[in-house]
Protein backbone atom coordinates (compact mmCIF):
# COMPACT_ATOMS: atom_id res chain seq x y z
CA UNK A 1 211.37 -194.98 -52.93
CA UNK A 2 213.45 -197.43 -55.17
CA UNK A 3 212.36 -195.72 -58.47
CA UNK A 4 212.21 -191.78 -58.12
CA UNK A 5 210.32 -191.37 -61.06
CA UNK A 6 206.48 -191.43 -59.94
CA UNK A 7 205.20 -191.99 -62.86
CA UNK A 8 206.85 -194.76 -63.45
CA UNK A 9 205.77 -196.24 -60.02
CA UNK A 10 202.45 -195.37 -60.41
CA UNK A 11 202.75 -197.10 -63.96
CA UNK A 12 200.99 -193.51 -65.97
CA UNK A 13 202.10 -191.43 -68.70
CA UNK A 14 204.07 -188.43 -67.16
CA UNK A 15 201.39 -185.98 -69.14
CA UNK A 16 198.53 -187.80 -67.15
CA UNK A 17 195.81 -185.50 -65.55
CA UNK A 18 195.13 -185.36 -61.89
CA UNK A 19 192.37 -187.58 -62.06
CA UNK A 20 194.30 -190.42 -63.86
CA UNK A 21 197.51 -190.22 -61.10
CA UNK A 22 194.93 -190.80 -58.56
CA UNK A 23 192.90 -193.42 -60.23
CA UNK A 24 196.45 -194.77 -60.43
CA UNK A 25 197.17 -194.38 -57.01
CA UNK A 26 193.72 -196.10 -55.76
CA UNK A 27 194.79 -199.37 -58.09
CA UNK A 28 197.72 -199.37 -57.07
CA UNK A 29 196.73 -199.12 -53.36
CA UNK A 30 194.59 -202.60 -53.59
CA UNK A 31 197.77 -204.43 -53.48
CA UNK A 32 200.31 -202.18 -52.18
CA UNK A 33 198.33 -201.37 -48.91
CA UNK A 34 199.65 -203.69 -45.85
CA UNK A 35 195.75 -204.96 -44.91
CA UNK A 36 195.70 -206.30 -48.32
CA UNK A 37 198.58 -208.34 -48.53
CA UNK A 38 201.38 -205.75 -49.65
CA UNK A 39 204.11 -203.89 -47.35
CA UNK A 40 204.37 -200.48 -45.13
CA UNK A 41 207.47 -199.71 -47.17
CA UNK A 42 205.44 -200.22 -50.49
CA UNK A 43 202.84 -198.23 -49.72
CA UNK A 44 205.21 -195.49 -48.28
CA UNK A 45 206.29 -195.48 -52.02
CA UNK A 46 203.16 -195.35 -53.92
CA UNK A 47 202.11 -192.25 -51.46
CA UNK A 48 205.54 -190.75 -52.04
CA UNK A 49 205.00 -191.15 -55.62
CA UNK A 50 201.40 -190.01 -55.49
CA UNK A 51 202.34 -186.33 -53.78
CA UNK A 52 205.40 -186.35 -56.08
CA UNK A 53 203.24 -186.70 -59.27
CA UNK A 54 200.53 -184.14 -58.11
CA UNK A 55 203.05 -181.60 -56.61
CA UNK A 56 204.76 -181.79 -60.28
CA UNK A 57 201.45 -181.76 -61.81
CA UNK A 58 200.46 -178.69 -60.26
CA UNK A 59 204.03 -177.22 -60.32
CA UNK A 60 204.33 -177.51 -63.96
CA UNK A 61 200.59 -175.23 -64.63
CA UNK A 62 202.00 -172.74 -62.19
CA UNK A 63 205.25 -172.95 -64.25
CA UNK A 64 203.97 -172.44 -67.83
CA UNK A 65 201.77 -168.80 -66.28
CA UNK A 66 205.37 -167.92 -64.01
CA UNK A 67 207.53 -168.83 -67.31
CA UNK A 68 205.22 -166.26 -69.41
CA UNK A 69 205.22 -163.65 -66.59
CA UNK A 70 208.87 -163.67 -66.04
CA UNK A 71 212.06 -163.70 -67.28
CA UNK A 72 215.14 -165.03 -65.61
CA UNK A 73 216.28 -168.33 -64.37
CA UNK A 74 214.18 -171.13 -62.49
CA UNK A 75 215.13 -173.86 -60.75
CA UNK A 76 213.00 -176.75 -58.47
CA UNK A 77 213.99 -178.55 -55.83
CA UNK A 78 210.92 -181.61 -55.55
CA UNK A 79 210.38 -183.06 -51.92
CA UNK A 80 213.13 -180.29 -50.40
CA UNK A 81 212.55 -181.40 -46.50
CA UNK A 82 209.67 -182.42 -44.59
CA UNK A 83 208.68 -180.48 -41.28
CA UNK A 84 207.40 -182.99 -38.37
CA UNK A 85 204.44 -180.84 -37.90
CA UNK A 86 200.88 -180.19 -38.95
CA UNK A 87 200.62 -178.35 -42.20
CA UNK A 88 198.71 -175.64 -40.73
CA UNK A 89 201.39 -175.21 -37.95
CA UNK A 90 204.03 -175.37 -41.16
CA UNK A 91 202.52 -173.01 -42.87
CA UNK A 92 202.60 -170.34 -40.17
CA UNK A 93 206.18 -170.98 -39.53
CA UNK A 94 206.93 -170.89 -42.98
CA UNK A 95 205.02 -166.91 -43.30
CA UNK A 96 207.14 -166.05 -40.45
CA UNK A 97 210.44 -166.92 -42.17
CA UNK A 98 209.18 -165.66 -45.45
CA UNK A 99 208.53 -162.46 -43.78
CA UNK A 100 211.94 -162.39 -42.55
CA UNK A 101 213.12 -163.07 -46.21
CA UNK A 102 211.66 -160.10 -48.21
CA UNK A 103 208.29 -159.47 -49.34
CA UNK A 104 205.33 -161.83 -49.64
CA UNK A 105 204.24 -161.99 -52.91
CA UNK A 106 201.40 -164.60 -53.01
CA UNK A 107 199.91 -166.94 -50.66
CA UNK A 108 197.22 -169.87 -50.52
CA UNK A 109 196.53 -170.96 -47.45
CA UNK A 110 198.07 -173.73 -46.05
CA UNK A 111 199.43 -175.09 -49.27
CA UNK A 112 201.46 -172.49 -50.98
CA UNK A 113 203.66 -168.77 -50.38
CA UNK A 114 205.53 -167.06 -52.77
CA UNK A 115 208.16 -164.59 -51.37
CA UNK A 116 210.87 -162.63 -52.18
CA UNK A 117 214.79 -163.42 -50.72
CA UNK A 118 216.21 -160.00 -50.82
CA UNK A 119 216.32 -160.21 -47.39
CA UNK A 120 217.28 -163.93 -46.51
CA UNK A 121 221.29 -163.23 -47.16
CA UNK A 122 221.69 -166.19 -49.34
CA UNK A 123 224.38 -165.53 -51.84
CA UNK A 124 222.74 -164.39 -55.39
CA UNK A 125 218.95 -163.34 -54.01
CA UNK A 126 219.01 -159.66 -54.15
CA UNK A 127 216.44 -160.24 -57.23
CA UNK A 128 215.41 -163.87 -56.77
CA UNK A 129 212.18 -165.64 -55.18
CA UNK A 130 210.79 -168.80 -53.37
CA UNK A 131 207.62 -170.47 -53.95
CA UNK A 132 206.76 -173.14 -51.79
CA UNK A 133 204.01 -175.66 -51.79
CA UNK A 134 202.86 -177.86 -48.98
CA UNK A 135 201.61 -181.40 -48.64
CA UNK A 136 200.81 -183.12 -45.60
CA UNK A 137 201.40 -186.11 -45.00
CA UNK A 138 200.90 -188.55 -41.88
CA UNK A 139 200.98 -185.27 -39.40
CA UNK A 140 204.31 -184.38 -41.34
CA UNK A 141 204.73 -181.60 -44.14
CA UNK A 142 206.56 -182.08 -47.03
CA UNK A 143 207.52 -178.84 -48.63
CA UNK A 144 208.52 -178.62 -51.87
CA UNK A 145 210.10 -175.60 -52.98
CA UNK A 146 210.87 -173.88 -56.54
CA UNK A 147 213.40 -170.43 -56.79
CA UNK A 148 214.38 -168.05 -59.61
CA UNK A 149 215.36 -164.69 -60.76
CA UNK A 150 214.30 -161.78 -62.36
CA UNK A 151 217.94 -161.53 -63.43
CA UNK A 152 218.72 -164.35 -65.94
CA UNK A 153 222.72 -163.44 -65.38
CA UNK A 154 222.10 -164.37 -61.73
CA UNK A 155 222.05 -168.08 -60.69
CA UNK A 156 220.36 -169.27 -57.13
CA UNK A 157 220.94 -172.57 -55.93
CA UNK A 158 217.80 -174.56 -54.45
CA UNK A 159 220.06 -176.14 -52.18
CA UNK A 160 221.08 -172.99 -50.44
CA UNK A 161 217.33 -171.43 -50.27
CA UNK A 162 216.23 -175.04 -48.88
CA UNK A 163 219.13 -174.94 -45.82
CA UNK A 164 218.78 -171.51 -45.53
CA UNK A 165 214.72 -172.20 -44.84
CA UNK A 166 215.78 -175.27 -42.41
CA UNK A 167 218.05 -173.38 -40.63
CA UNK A 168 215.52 -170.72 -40.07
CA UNK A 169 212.94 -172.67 -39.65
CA UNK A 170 214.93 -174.29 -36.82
CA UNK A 171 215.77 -170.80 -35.27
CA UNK A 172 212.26 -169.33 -34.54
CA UNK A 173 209.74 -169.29 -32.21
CA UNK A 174 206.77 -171.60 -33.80
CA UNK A 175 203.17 -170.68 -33.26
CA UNK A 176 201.05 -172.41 -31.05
């Protein structure tokens, strides 16, 4: 996507409900879309920037309840990897490895798990946790993935979480 910022793409005020970003989208679509007249690689964009504005959408309610409930350091990671697999299939992988990790604190079927790292051996996650959300995509999953702390002196890097749930991802047995 040439411009990372989706609301800019999508041409919408970042504080736009979910309704407006896809009443954006759908505009935008009419001439974006390659049947009528616009490009694959445009309307990869405009559906990049559509799950990017929703998945920050619903990131940032979760975030004002999680900021409230706890104290400690957060940090996001938007569009962390994407899985070449259904998102039903991800999602199973994805409990197996959070399993692995430390305690599962919340789940939504296939489109969200929160989880604890104690476990995971990533430097700094004695106290921190994962949330991850899901969007398909094309028979792909793109998960996006937030972590904190409970320990605001502590400080885990998104980076390391994400390889960490590659590589892990990569090492299992996945469902059939």
């Amino acid at each position: 996507m040439k411009d990372h910022d989706p609301f800019v793409v999508l041409q919408i005020s970042s504080s736009s409900s979910e309704a407006e970003i896809r009443r954006a989208w759908r505009d935008r679509a009419r001439t974006a879309h390659p049947d009528a007249g616009g490009s694959d690689s445009a309307m990869q964009d405009l559906n990049e920037a559509l799950r990017s504005a929703l998945t920050l959408l619903t990131s940032e309610k979760s975030d004002v309840v999680r900021t409230k409930i706890r104290s400690g350091r957060q940090e996001r990671d938007v569009s962390s990897f994407t899985v070449q697999a259904p998102i039903a299939k991800t999602f199973e992988a994805l409990f197996v490895v959070a399993g692995m990790s430390g305690a599962i604190s919340s789940e939504e079927p296939p489109h969200q798990i929160e989880f604890s790292l104690h476990d995971s051996g990533v430097d700094g996650t004695l106290q921190a946790w994962c949330r991850c959300d899901l969007v398909s995509e094309a028979g792909a999953t793109t998960v996006s993935l937030m972590v904190g702390t409970y320990d605001s002196g502590v400080q885990v890097v998104s980076e390391e979480v994400r390889d960490y749930l590659v590589a892990s991802l990569n090492s299992i047995d996945w469902p059939d």
